[in-house]
PDB file of N, CA and C in Angstrom:
ATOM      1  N   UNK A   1      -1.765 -26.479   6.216  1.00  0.00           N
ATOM      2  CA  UNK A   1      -1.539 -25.575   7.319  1.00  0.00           C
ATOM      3  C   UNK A   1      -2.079 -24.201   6.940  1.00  0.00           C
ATOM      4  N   UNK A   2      -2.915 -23.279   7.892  1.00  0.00           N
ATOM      5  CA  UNK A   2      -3.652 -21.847   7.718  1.00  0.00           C
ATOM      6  C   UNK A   2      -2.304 -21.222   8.158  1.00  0.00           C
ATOM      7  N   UNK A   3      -2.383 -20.560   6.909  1.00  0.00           N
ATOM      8  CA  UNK A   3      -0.913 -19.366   6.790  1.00  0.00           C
ATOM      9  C   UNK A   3      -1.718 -17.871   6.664  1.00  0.00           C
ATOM     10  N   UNK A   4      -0.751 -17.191   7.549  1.00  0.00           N
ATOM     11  CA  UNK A   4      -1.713 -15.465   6.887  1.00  0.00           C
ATOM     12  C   UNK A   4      -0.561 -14.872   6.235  1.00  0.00           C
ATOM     13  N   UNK A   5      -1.063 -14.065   5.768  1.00  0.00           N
ATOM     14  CA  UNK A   5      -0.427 -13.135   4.499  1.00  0.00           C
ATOM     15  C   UNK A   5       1.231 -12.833   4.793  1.00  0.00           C
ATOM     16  N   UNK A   6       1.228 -12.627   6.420  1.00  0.00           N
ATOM     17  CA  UNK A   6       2.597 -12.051   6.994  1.00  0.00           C
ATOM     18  C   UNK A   6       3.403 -13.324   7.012  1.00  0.00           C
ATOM     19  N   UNK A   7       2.834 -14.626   7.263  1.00  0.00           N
ATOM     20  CA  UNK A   7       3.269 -15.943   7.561  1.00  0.00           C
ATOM     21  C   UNK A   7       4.294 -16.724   6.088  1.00  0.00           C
ATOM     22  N   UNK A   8       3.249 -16.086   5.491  1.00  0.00           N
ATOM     23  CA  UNK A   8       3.595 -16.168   4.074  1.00  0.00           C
ATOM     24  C   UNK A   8       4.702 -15.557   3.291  1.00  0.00           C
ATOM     25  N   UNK A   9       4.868 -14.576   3.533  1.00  0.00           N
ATOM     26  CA  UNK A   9       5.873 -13.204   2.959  1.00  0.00           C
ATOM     27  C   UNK A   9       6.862 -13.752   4.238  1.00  0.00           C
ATOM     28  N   UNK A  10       6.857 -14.075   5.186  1.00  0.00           N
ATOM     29  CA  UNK A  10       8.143 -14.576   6.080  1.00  0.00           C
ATOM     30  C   UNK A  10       8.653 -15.581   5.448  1.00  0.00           C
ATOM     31  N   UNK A  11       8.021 -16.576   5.277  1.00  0.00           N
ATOM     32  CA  UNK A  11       8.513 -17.992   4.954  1.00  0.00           C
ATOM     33  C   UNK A  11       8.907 -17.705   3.429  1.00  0.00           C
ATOM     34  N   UNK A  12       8.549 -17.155   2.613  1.00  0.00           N
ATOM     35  CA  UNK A  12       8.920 -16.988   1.197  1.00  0.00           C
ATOM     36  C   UNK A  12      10.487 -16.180   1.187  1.00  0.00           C
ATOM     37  N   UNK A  13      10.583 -15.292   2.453  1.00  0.00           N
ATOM     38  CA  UNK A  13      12.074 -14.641   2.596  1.00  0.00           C
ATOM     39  C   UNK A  13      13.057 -15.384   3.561  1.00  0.00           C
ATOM     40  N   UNK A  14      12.093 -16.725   3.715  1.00  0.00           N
ATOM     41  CA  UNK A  14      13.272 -17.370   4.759  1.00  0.00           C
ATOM     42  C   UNK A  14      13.560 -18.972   3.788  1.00  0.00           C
ATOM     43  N   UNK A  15      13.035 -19.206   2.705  1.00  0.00           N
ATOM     44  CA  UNK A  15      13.611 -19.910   2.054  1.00  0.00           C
ATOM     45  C   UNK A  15      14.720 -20.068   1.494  1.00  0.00           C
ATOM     46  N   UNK A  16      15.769 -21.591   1.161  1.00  0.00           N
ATOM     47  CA  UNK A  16      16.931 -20.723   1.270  1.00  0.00           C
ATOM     48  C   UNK A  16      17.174 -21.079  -0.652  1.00  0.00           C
ATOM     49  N   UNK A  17      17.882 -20.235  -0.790  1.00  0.00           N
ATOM     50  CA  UNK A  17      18.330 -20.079  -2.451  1.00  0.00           C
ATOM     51  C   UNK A  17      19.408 -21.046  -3.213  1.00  0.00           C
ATOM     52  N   UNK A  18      19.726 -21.279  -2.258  1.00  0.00           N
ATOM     53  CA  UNK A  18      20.792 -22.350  -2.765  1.00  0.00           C
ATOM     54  C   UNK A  18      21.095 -24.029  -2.374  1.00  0.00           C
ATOM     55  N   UNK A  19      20.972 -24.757  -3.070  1.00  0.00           N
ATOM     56  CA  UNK A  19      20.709 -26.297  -2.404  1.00  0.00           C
ATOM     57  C   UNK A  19      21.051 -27.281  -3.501  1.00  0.00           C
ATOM     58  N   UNK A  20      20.430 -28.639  -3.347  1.00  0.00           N
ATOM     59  CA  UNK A  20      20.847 -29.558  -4.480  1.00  0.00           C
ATOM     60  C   UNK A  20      19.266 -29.340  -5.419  1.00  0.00           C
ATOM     61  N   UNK A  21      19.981 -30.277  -6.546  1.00  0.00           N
ATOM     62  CA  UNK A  21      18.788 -30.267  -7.073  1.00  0.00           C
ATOM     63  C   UNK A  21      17.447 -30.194  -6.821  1.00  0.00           C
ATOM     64  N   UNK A  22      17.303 -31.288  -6.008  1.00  0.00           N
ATOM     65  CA  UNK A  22      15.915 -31.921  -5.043  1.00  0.00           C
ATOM     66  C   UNK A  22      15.384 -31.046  -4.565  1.00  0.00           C
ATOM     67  N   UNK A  23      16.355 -30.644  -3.628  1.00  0.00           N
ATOM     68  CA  UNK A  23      16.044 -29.195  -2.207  1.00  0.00           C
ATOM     69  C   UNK A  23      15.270 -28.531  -3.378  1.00  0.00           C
ATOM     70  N   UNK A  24      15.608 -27.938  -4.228  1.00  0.00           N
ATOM     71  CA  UNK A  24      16.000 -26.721  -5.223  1.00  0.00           C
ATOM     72  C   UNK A  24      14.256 -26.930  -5.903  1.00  0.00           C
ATOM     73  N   UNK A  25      13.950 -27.882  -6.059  1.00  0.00           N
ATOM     74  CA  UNK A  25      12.433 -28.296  -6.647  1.00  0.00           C
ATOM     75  C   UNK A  25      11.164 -27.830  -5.786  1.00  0.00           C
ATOM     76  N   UNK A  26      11.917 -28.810  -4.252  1.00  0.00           N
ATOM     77  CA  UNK A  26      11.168 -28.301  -3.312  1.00  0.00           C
ATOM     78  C   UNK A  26      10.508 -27.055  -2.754  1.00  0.00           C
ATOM     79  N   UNK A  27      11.689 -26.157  -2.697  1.00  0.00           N
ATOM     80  CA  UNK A  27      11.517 -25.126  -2.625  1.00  0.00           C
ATOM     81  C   UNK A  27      10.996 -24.108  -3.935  1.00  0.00           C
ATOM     82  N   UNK A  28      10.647 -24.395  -4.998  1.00  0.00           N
ATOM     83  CA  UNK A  28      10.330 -23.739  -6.446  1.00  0.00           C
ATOM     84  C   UNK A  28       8.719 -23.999  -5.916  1.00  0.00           C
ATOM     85  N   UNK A  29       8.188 -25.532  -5.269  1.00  0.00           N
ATOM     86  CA  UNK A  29       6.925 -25.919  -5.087  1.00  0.00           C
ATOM     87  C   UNK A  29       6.205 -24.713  -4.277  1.00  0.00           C
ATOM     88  N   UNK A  30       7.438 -24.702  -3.073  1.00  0.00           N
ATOM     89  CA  UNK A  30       6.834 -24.131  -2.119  1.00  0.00           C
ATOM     90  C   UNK A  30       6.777 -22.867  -2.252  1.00  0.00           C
ATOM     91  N   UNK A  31       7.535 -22.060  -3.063  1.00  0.00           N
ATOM     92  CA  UNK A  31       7.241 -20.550  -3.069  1.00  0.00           C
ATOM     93  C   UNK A  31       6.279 -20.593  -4.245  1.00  0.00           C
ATOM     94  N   UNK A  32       5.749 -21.380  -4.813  1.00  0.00           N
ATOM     95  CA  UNK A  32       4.040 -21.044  -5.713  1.00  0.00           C
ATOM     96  C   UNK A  32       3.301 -21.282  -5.226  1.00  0.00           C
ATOM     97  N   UNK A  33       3.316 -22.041  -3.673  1.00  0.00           N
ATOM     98  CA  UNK A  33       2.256 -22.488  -3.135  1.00  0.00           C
ATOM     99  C   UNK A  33       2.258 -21.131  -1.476  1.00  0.00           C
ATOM    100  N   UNK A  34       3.316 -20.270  -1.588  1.00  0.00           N
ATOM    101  CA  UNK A  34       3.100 -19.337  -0.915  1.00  0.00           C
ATOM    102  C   UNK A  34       2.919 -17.953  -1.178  1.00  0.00           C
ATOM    103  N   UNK A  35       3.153 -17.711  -2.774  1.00  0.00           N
ATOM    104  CA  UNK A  35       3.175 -16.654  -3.391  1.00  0.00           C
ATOM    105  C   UNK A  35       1.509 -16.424  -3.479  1.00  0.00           C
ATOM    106  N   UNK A  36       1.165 -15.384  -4.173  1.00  0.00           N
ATOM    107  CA  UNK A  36       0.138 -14.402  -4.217  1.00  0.00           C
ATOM    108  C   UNK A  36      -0.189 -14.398  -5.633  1.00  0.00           C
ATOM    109  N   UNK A  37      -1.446 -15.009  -5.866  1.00  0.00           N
ATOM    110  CA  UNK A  37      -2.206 -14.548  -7.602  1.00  0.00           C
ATOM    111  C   UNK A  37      -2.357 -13.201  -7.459  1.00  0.00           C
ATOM    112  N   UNK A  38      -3.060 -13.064  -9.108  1.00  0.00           N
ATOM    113  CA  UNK A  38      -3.243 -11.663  -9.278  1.00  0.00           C
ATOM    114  C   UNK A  38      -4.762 -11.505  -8.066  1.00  0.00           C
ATOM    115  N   UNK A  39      -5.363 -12.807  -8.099  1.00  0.00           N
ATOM    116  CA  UNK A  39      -6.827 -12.743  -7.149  1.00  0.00           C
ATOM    117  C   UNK A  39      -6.521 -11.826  -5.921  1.00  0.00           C
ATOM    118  N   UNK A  40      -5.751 -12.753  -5.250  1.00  0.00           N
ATOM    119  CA  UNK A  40      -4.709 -12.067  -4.051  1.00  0.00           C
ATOM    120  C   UNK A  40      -4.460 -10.791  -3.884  1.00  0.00           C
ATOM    121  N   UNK A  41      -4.290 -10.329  -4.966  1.00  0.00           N
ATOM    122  CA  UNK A  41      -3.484  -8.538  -4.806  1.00  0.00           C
ATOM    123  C   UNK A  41      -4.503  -8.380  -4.873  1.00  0.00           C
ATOM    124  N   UNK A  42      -5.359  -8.163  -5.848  1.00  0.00           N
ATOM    125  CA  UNK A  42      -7.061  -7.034  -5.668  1.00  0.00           C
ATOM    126  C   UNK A  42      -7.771  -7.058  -4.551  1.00  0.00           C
ATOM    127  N   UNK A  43      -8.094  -8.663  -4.053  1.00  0.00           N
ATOM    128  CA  UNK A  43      -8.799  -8.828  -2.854  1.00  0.00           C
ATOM    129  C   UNK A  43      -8.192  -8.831  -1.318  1.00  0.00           C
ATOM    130  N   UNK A  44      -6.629  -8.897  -1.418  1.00  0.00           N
ATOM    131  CA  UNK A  44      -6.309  -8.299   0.035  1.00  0.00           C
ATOM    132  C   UNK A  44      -5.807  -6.713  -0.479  1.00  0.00           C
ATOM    133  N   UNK A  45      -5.510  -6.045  -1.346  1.00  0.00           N
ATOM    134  CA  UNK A  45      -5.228  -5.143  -1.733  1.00  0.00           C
ATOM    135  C   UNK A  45      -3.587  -4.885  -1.075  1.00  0.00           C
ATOM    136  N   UNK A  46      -2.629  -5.730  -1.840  1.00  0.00           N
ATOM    137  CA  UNK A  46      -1.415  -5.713  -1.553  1.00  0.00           C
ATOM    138  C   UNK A  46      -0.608  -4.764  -2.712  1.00  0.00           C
ATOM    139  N   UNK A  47       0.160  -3.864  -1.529  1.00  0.00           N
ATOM    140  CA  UNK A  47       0.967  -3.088  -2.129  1.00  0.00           C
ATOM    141  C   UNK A  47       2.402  -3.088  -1.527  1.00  0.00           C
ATOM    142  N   UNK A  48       3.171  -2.884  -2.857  1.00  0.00           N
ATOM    143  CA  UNK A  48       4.720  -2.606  -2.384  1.00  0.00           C
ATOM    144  C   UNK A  48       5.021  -1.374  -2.839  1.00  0.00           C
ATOM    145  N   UNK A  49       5.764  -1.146  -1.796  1.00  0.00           N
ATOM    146  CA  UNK A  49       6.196   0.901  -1.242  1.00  0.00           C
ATOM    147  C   UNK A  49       7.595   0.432  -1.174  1.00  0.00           C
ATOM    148  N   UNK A  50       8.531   0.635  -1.952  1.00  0.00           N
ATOM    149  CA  UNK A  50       9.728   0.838  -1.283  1.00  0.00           C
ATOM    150  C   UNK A  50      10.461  -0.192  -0.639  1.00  0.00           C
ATOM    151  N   UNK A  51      10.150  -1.387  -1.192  1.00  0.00           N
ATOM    152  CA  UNK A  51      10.518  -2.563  -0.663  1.00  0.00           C
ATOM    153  C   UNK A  51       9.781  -3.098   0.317  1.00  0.00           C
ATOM    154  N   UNK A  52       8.572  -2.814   0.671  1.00  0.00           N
ATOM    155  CA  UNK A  52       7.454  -3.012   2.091  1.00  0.00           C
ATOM    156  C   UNK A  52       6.606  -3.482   1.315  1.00  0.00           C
ATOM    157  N   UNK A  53       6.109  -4.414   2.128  1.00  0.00           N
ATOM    158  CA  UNK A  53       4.568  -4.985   1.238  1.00  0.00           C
ATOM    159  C   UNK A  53       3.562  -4.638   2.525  1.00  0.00           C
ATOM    160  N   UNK A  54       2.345  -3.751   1.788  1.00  0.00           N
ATOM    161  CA  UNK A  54       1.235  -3.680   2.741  1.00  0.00           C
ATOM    162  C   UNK A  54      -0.135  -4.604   2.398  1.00  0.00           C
ATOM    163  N   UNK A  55      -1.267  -4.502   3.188  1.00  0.00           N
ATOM    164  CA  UNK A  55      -1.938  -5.409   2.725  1.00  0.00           C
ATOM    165  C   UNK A  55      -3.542  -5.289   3.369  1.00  0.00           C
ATOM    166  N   UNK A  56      -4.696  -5.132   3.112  1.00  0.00           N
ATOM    167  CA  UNK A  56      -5.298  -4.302   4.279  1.00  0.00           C
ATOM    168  C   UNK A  56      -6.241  -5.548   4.837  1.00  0.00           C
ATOM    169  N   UNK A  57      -5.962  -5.441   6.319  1.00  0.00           N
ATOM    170  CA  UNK A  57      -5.570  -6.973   7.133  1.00  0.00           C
ATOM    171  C   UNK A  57      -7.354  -7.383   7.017  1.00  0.00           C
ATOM    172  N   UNK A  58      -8.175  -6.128   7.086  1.00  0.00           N
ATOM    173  CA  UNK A  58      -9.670  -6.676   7.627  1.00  0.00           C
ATOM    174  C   UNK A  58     -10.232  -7.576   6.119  1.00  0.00           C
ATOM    175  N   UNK A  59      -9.508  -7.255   4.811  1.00  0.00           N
ATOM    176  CA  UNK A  59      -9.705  -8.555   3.426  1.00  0.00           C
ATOM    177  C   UNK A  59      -9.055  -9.361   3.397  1.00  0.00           C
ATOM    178  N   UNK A  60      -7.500  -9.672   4.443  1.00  0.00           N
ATOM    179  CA  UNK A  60      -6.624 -10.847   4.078  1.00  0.00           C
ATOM    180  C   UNK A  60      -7.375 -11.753   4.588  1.00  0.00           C
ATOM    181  N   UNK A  61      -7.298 -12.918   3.733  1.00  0.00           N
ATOM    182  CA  UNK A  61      -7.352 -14.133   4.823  1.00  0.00           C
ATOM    183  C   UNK A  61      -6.407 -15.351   4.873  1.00  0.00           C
ATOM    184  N   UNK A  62      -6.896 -15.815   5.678  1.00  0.00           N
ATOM    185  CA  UNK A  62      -5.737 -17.083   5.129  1.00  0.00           C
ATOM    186  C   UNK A  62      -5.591 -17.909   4.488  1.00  0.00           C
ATOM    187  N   UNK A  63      -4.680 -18.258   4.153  1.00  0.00           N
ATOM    188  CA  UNK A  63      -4.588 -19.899   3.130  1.00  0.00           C
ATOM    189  C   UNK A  63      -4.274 -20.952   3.597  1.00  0.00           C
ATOM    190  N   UNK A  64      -5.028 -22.032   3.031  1.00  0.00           N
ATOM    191  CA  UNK A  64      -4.760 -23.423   3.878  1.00  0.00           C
ATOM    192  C   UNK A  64      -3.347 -23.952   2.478  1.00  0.00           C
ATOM    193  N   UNK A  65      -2.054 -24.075   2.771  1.00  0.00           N
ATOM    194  CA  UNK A  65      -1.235 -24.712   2.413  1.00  0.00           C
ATOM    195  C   UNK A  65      -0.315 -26.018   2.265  1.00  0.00           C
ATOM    196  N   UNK A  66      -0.542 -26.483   1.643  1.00  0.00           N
ATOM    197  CA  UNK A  66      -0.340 -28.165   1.940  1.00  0.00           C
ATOM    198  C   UNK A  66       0.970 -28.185   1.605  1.00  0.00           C
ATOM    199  N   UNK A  67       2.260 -28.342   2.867  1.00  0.00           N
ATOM    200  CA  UNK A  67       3.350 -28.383   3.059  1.00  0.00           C
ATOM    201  C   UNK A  67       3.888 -30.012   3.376  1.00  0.00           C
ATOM    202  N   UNK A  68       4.524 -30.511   2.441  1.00  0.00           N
ATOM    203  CA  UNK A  68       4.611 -31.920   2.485  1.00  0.00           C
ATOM    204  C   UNK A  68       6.054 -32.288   3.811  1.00  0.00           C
ATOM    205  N   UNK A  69       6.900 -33.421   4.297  1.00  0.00           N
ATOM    206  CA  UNK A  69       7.434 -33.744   4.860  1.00  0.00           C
ATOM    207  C   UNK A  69       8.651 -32.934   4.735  1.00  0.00           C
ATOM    208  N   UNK A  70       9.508 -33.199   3.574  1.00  0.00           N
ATOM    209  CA  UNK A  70      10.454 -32.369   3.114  1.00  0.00           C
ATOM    210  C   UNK A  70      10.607 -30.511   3.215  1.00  0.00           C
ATOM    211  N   UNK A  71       9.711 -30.546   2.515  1.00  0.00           N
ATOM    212  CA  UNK A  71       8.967 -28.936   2.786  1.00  0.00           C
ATOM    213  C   UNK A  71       9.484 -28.194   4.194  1.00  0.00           C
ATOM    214  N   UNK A  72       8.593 -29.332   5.244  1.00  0.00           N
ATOM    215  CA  UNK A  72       8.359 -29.037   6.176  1.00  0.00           C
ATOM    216  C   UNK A  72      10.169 -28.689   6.781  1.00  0.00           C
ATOM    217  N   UNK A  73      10.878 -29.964   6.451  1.00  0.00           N
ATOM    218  CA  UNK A  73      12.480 -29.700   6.906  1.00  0.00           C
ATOM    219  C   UNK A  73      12.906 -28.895   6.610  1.00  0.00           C
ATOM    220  N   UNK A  74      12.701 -28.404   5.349  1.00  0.00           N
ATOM    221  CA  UNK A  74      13.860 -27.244   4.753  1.00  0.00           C
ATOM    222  C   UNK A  74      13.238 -25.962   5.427  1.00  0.00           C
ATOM    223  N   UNK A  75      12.149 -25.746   5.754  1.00  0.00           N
ATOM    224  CA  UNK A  75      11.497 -24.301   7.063  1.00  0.00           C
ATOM    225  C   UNK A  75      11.990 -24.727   8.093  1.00  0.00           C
ATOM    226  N   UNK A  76      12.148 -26.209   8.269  1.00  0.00           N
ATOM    227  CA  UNK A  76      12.724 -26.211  10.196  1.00  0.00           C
ATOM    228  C   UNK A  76      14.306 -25.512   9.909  1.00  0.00           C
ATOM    229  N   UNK A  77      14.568 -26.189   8.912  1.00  0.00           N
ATOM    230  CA  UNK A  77      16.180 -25.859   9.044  1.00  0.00           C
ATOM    231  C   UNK A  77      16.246 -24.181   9.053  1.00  0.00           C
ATOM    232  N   UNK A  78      15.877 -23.647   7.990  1.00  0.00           N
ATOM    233  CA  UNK A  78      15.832 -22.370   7.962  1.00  0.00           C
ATOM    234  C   UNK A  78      15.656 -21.570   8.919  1.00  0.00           C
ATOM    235  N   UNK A  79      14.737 -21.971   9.781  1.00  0.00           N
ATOM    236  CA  UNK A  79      14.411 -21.268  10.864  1.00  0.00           C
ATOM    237  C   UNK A  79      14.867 -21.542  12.022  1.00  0.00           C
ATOM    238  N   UNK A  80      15.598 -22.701  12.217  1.00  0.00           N
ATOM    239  CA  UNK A  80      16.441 -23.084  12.865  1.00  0.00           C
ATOM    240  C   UNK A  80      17.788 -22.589  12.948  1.00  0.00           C
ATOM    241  N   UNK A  81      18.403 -21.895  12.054  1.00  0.00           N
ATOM    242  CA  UNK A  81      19.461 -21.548  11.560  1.00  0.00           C
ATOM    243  C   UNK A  81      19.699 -20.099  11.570  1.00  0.00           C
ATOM    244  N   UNK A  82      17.966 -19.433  11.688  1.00  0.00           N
ATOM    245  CA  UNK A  82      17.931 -17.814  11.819  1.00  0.00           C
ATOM    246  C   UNK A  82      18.011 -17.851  13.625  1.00  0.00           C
ATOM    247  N   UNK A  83      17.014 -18.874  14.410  1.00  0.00           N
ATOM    248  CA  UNK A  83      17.405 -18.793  15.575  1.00  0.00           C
ATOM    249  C   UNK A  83      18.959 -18.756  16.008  1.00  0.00           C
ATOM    250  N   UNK A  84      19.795 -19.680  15.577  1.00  0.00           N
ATOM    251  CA  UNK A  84      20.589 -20.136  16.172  1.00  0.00           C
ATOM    252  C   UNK A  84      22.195 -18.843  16.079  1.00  0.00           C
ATOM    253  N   UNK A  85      21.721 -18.635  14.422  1.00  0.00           N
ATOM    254  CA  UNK A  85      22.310 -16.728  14.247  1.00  0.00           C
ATOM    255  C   UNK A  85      21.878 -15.646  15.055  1.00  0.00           C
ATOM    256  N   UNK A  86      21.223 -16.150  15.259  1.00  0.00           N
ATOM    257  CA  UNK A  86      20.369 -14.774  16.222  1.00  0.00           C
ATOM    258  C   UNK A  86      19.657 -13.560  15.309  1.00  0.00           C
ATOM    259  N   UNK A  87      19.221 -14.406  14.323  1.00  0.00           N
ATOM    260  CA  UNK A  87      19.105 -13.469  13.448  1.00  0.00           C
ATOM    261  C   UNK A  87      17.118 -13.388  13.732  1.00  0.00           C
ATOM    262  N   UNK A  88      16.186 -13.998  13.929  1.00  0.00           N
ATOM    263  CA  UNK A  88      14.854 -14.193  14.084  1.00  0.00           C
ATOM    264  C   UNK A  88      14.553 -12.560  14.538  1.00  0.00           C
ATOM    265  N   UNK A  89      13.128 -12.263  13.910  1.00  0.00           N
ATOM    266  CA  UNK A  89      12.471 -10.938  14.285  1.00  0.00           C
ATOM    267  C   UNK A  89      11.307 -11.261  14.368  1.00  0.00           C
ATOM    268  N   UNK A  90      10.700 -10.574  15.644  1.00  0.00           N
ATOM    269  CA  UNK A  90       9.182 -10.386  15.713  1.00  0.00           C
ATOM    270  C   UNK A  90       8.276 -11.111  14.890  1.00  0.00           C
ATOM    271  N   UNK A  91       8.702 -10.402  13.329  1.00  0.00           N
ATOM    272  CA  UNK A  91       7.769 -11.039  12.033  1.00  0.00           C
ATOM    273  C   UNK A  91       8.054 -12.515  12.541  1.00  0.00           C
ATOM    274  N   UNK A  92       8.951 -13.277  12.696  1.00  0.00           N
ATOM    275  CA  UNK A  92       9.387 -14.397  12.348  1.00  0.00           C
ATOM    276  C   UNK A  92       8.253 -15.193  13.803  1.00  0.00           C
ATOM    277  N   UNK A  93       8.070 -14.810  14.580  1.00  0.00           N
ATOM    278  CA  UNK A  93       6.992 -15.209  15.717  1.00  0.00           C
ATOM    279  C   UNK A  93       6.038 -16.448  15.392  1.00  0.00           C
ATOM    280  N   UNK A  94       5.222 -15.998  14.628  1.00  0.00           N
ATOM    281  CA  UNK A  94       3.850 -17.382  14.677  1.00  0.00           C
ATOM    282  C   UNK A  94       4.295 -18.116  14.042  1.00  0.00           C
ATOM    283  N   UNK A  95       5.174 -17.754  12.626  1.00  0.00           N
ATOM    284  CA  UNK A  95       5.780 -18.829  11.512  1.00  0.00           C
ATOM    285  C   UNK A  95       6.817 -19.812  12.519  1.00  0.00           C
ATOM    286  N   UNK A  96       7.220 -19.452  13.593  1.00  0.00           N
ATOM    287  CA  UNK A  96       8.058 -20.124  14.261  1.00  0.00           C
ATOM    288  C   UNK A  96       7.765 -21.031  14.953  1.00  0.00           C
ATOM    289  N   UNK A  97       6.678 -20.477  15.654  1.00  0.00           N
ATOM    290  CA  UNK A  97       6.060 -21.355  16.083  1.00  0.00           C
ATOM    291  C   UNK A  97       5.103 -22.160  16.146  1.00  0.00           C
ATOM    292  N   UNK A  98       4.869 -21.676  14.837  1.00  0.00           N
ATOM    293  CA  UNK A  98       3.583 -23.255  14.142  1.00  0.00           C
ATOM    294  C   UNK A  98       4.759 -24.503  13.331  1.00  0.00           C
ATOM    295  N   UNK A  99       6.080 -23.550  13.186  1.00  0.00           N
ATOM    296  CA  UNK A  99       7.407 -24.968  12.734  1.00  0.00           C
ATOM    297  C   UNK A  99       8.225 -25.518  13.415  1.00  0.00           C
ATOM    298  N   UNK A 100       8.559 -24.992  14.742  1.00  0.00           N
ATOM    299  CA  UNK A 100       9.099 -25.334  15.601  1.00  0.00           C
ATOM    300  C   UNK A 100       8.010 -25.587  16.967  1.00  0.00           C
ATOM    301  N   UNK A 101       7.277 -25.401  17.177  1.00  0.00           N
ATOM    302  CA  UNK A 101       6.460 -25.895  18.309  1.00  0.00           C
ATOM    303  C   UNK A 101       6.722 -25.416  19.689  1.00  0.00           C
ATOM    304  N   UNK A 102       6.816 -23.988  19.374  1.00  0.00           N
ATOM    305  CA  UNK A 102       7.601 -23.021  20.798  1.00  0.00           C
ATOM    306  C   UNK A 102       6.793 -22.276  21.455  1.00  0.00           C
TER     307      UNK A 102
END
């Protein structure tokens, strides 16, 4: 799946921290496969200010991420669970709806 930089930094803060073992693997996979090399920082030129990550959009590009079955559940749930709190923001938009189909 083509993730952009913002798609990425959403889903890495909407993973959840606590689970069983299994879950717990899954999710270790998936935040190295959404995190940022050092390549990453020089060539989108990502910076953190103060708890903000910037990033300068005309060098990001995207990444094609290979999110397996499981994967895929533990983002539905997650994001399923920020909807249903009422907790979802703006950011949370395309990631939502490339996992939920809205």
């Amino acid at each position: 799946m083509k993730l952009s930089v913002q798609d990425r930094l959403v889903l890495l803060n909407c993973l959840p921290t606590e689970g069983d073992f299994t879950m717990l693997r899954i999710v270790r996979e998936l935040r190295e496969s959404l995190s940022f090399s050092e390549a990453d920082h020089t060539e989108f030129e990502l910076k953190v200010d103060d708890g903000h990550v910037g990033w300068n959009p005309q060098k990001a590009v995207d990444k094609e991420v290979e999110i397996g079955g499981k994967g895929t559940a533990i983002i539905v749930k997650a994001l399923g669970q920020l909807d249903t709190e009422k907790k979802l923001t703006e950011n949370h938009l395309s990631v939502y709806e490339k996992f939920m189909g809205e």
